[in-house]
C-alpha atoms as a PDB file:
ATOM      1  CA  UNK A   1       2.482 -61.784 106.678  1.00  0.00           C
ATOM      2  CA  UNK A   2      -1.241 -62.507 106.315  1.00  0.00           C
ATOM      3  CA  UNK A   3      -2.764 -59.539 103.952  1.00  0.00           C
ATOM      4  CA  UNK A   4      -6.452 -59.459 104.704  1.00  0.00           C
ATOM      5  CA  UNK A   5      -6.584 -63.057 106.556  1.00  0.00           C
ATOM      6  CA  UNK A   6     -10.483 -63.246 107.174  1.00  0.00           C
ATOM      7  CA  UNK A   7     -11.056 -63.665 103.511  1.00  0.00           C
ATOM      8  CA  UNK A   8     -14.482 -61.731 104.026  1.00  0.00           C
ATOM      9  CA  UNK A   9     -15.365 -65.064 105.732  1.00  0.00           C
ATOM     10  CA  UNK A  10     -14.772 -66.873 102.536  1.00  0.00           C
ATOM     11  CA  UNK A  11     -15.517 -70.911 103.172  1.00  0.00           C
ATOM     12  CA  UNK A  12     -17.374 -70.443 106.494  1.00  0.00           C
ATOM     13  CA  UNK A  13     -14.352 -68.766 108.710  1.00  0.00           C
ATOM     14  CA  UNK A  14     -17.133 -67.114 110.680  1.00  0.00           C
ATOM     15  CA  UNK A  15     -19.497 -69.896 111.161  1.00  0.00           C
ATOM     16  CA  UNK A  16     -17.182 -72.585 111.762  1.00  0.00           C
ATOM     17  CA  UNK A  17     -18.415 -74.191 114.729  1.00  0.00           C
ATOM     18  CA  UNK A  18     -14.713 -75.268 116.000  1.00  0.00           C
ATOM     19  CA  UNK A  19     -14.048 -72.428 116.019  1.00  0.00           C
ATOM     20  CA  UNK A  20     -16.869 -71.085 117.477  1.00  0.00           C
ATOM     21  CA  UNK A  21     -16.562 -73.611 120.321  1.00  0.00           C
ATOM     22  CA  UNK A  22     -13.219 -72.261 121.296  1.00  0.00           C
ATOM     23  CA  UNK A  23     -14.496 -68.602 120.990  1.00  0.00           C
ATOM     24  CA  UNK A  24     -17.242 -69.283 123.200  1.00  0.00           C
ATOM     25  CA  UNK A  25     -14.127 -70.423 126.252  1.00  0.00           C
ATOM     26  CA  UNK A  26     -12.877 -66.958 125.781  1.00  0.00           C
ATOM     27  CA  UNK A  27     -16.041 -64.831 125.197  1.00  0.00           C
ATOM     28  CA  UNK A  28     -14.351 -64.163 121.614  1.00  0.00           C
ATOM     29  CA  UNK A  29     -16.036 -64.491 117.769  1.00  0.00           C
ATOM     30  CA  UNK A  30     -14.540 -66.625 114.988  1.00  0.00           C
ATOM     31  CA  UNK A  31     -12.496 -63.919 113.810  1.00  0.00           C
ATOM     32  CA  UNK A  32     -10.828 -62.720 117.060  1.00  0.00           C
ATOM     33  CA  UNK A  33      -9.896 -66.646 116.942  1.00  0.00           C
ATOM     34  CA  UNK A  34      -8.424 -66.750 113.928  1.00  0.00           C
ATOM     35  CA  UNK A  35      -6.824 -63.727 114.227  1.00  0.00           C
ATOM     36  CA  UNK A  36      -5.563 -64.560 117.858  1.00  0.00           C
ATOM     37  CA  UNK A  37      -4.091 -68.376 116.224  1.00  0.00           C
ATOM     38  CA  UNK A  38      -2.045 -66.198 113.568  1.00  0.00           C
ATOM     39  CA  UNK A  39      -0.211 -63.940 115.842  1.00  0.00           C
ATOM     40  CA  UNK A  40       0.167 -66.932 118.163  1.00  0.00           C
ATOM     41  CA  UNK A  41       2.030 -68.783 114.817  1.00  0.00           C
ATOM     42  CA  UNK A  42       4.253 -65.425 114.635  1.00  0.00           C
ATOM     43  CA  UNK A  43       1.890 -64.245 111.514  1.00  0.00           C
ATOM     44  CA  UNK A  44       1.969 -60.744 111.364  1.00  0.00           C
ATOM     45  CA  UNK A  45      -1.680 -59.585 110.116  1.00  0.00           C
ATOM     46  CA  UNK A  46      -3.024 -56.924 108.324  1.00  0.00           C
ATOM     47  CA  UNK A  47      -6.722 -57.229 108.523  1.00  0.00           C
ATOM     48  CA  UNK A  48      -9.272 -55.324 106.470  1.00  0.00           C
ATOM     49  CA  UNK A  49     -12.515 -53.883 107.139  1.00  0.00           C
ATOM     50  CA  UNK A  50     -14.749 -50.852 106.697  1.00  0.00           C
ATOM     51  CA  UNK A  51     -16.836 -51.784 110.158  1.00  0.00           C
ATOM     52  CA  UNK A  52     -15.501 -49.635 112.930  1.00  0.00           C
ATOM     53  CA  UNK A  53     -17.025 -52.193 115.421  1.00  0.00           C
ATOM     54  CA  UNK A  54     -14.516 -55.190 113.695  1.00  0.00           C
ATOM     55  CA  UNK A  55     -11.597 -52.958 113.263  1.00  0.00           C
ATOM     56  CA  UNK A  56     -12.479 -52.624 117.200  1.00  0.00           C
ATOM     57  CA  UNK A  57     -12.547 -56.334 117.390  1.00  0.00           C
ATOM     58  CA  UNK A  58      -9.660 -57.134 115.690  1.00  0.00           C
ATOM     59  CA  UNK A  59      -7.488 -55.370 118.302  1.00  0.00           C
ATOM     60  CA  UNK A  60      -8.624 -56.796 121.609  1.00  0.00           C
ATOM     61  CA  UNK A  61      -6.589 -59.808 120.982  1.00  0.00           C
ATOM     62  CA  UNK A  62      -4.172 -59.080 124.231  1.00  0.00           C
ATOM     63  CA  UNK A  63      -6.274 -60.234 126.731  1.00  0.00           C
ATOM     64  CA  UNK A  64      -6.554 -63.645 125.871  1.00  0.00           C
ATOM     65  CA  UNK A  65      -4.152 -67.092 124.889  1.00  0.00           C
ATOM     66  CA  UNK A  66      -5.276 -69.551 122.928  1.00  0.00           C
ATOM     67  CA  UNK A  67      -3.886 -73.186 124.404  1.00  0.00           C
ATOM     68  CA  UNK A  68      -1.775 -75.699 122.713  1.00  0.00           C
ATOM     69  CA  UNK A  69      -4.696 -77.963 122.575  1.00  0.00           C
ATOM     70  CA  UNK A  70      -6.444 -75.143 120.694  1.00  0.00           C
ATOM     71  CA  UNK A  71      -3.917 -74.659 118.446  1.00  0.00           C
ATOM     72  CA  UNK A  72      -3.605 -77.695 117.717  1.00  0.00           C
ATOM     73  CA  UNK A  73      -7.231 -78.007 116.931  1.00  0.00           C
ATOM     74  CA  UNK A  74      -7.434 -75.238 114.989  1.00  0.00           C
ATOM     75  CA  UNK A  75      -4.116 -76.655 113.178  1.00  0.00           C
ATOM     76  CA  UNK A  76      -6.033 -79.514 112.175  1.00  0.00           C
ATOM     77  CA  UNK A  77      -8.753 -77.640 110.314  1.00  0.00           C
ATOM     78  CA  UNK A  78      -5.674 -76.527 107.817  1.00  0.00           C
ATOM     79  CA  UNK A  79      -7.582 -77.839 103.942  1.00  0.00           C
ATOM     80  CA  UNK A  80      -3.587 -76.797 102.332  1.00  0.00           C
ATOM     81  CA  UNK A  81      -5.974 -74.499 100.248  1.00  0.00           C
ATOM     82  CA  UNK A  82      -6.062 -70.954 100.456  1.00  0.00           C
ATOM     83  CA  UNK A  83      -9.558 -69.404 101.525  1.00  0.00           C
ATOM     84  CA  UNK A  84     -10.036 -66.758  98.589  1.00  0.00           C
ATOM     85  CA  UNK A  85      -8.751 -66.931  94.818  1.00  0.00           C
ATOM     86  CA  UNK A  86      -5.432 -69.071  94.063  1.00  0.00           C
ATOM     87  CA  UNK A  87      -3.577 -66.767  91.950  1.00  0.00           C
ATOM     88  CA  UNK A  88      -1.482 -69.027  90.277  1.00  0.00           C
ATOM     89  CA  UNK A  89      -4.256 -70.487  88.618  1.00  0.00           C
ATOM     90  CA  UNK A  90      -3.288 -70.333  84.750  1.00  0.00           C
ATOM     91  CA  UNK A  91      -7.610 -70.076  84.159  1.00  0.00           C
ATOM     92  CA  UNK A  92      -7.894 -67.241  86.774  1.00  0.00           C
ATOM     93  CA  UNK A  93      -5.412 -65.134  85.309  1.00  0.00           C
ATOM     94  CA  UNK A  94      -6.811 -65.741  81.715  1.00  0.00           C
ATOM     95  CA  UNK A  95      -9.867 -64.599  83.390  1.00  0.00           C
ATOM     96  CA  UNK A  96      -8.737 -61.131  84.951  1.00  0.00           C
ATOM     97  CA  UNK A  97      -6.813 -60.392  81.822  1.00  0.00           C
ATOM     98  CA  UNK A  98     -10.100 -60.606  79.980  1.00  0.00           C
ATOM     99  CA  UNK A  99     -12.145 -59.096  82.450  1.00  0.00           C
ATOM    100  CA  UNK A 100      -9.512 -55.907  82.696  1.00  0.00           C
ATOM    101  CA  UNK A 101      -8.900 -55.866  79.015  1.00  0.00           C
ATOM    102  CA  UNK A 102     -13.417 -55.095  79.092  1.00  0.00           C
ATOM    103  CA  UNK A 103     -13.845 -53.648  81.691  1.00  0.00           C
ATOM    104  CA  UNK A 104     -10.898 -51.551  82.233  1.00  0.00           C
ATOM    105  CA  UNK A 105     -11.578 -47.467  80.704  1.00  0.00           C
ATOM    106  CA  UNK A 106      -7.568 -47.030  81.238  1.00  0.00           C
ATOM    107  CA  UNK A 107      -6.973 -50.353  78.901  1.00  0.00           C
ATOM    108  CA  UNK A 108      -9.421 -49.325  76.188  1.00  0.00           C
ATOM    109  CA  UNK A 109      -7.770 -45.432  76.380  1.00  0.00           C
ATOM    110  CA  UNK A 110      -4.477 -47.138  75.398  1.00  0.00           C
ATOM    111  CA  UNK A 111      -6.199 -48.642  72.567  1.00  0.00           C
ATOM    112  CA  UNK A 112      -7.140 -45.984  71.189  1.00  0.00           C
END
């Protein structure tokens, strides 16, 4: 399961020009692409947006297969990184626990 898989176009998802190129074959944006390559992987995706236009978007991924060759492409394009934050980063997590331990009105109630 992909939880939010856009990444708020994190790293350039929705100027990529590969994938771009491949939208443009099915008169489809970069993240109707992506999108369209995870359910093709059997990726189940929960996408997330406040735009009714791209919740719109995000659904009209039925009338259209990506090939092999485009997979394959867009396979290729893989860093092994994730697009957002890397959780099991020992410096993130020192970070958020600061950050909520300041920032955080129910922490400092339980302080008090």
């Amino acid at each position: 399961m992909a939880w939010s898989p856009l990444a708020r176009g994190m790293n350039g998802l929705f100027t990529n020009e590969t994938l771009k190129a491949i939208g443009e074959k099915y008169g489809k944006d970069n993240a109707q692409i992506a999108l369209k390559f995870l359910e093709q992987e059997g990726i189940i995706v929960v996408t997330q947006s406040t735009k009714k236009e791209r919740m719109a978007n995000n659904l009209h991924l039925d009338s259209f297969m990506l090939t092999e060759e485009d997979m394959n492409v867009i396979r290729r394009l893989d860093t092994g990184k994730p697009l957002s934050a890397v959780f099991t980063d020992p410096e993130l997590a020192k970070f958020l626990l600061e950050y909520d331990r300041n920032n955080n009105p129910a922490y400092k109630k339980q302080k008090q």
